[in-house]
C-alpha atoms as a PDB file:
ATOM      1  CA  UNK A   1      11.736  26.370 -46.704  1.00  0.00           C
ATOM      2  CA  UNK A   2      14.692  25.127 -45.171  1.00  0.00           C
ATOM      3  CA  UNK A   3      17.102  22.085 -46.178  1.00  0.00           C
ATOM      4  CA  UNK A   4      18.329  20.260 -42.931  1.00  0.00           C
ATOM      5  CA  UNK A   5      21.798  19.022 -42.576  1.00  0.00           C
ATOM      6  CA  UNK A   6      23.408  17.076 -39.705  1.00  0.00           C
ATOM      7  CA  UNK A   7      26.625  17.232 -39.298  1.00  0.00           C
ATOM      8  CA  UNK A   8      28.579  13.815 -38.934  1.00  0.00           C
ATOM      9  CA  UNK A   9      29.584  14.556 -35.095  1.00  0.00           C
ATOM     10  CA  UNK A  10      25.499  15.111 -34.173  1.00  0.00           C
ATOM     11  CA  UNK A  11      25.268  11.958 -35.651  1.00  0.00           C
ATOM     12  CA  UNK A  12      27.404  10.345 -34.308  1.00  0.00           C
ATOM     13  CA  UNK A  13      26.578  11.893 -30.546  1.00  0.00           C
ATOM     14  CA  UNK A  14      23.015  10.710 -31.014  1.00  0.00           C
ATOM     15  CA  UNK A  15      24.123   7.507 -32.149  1.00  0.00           C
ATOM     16  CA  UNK A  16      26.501   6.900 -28.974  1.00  0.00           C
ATOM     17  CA  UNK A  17      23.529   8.333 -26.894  1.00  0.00           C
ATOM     18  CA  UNK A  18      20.641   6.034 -28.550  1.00  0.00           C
ATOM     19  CA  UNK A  19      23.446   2.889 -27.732  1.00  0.00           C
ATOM     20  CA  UNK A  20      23.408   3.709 -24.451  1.00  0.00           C
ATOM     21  CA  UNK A  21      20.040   4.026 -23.812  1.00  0.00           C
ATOM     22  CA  UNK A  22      19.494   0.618 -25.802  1.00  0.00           C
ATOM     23  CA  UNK A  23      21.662  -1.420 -23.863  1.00  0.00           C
ATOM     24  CA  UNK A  24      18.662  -1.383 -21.294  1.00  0.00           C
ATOM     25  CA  UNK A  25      16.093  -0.473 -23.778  1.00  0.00           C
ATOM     26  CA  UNK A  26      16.314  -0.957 -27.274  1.00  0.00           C
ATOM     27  CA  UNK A  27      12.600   0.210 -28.033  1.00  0.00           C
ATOM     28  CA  UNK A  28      12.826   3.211 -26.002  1.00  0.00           C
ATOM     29  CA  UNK A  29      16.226   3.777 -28.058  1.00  0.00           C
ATOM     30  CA  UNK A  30      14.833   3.125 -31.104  1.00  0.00           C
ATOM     31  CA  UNK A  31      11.442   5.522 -30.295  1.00  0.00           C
ATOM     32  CA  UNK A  32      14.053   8.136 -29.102  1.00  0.00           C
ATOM     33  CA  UNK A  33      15.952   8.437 -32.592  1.00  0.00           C
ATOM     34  CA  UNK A  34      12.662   8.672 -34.163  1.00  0.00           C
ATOM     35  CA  UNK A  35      11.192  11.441 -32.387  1.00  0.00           C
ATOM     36  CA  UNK A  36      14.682  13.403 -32.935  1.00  0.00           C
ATOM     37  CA  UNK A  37      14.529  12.817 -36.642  1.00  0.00           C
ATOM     38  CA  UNK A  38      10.901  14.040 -36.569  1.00  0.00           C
ATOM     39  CA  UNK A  39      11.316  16.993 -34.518  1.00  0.00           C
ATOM     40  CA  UNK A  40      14.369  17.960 -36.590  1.00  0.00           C
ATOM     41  CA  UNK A  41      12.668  17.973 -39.526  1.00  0.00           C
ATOM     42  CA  UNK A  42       9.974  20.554 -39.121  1.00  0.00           C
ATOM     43  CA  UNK A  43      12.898  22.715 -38.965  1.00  0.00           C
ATOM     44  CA  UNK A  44      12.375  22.411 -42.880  1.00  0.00           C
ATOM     45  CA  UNK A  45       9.211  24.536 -42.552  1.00  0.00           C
ATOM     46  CA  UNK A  46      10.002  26.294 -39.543  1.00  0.00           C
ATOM     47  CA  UNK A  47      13.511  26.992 -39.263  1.00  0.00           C
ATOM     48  CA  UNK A  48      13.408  29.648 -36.879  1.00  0.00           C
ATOM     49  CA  UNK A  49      11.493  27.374 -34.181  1.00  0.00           C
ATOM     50  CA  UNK A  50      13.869  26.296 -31.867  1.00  0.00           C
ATOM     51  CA  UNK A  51      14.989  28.438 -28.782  1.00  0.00           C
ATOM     52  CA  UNK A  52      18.392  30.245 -28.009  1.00  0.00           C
ATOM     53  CA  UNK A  53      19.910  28.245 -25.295  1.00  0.00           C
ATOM     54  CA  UNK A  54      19.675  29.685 -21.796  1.00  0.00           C
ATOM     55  CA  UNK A  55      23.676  29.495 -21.855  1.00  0.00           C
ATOM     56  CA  UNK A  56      23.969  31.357 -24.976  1.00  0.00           C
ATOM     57  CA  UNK A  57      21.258  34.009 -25.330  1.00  0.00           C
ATOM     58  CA  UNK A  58      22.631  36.162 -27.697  1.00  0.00           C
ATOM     59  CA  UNK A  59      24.265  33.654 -30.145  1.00  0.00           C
ATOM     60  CA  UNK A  60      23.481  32.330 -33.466  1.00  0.00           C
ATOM     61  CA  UNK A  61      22.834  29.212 -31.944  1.00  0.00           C
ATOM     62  CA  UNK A  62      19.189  27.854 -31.672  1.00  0.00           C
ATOM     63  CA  UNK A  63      17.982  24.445 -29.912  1.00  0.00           C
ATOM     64  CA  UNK A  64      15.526  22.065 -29.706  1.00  0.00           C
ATOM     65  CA  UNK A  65      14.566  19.678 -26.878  1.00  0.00           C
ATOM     66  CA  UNK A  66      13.384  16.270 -27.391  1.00  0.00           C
ATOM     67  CA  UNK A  67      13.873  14.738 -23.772  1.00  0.00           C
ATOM     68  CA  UNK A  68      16.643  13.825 -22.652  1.00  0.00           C
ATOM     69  CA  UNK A  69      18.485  15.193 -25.538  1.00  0.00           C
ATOM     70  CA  UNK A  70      19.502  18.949 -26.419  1.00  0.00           C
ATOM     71  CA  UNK A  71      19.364  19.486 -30.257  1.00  0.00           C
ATOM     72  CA  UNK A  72      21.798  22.319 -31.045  1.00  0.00           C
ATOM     73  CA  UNK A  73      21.816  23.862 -34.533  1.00  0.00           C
ATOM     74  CA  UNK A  74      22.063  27.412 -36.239  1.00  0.00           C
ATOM     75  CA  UNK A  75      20.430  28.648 -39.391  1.00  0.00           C
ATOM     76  CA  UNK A  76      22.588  29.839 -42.462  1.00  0.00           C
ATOM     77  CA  UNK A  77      20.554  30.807 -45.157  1.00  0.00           C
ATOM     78  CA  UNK A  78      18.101  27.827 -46.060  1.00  0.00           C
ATOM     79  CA  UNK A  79      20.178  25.465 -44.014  1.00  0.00           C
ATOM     80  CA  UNK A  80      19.917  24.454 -40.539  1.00  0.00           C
ATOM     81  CA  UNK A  81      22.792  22.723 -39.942  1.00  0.00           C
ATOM     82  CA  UNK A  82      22.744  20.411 -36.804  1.00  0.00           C
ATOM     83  CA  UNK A  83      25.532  20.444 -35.009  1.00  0.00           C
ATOM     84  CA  UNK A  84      25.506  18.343 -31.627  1.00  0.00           C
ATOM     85  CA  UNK A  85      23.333  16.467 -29.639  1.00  0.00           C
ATOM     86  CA  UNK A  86      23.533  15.899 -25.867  1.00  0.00           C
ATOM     87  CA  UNK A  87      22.176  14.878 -22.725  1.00  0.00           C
ATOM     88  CA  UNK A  88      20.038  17.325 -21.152  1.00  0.00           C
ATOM     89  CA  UNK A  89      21.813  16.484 -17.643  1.00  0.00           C
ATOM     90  CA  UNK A  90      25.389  17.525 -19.545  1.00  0.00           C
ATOM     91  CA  UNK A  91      26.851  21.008 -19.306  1.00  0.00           C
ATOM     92  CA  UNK A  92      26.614  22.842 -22.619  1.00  0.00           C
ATOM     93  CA  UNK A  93      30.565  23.948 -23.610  1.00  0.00           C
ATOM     94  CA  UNK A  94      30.442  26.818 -26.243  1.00  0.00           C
ATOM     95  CA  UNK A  95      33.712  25.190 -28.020  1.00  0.00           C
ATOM     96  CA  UNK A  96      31.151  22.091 -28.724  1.00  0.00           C
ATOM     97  CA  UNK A  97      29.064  24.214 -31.247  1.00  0.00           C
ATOM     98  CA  UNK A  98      32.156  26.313 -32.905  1.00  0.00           C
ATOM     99  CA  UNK A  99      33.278  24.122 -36.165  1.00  0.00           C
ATOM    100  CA  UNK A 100      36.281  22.427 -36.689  1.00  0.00           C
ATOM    101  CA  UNK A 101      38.973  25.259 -38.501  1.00  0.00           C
ATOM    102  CA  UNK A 102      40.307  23.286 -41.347  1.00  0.00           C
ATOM    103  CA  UNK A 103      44.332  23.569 -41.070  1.00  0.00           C
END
């Protein structure tokens, strides 16, 4: 079993992505976050899951898709750490997934 763990800038990306959507739709927003959290969460039982991203097929990275968003995360021990959350439409920039070097 795996703990999940978002990292604040995957929240924060689906936040600013569920916004946008609810500015026209707030249900459709609202069903959207839902469905994320939900699909992120069997990574608990099922960690491995996901897919490697077409862009990055032999990385650690894994995703998941929960239309229109790309879930990105990769697996350390019994952690899948969530790391950003985009538009399917966007282009995927490897620099996006690296984490932030502390100084």
């Amino acid at each position: 079993m795996a703990e999940v763990v978002w990292t604040d800038p995957a929240l924060d990306q689906l936040e600013e992505i569920a916004e946008y959507i609810a500015l026209d739709k707030p249900s459709a927003a609202s069903n959207l976050v839902k469905t994320i959290f939900s699909t992120v969460e069997r990574l608990e039982q099922f960690p491995e899951s996901g897919h490697a991203p077409p862009e990055l097929p032999d990385s650690i990275y894994r995703e998941l898709y929960v239309r229109p968003c790309r879930i990105f995360y990769r697996k350390e021990d019994n952690v899948a750490l969530i790391l950003h959350v985009m538009r399917e439409e966007r282009q995927l920039r490897r620099f996006l997934l690296e984490p932030e070097l502390d100084s």
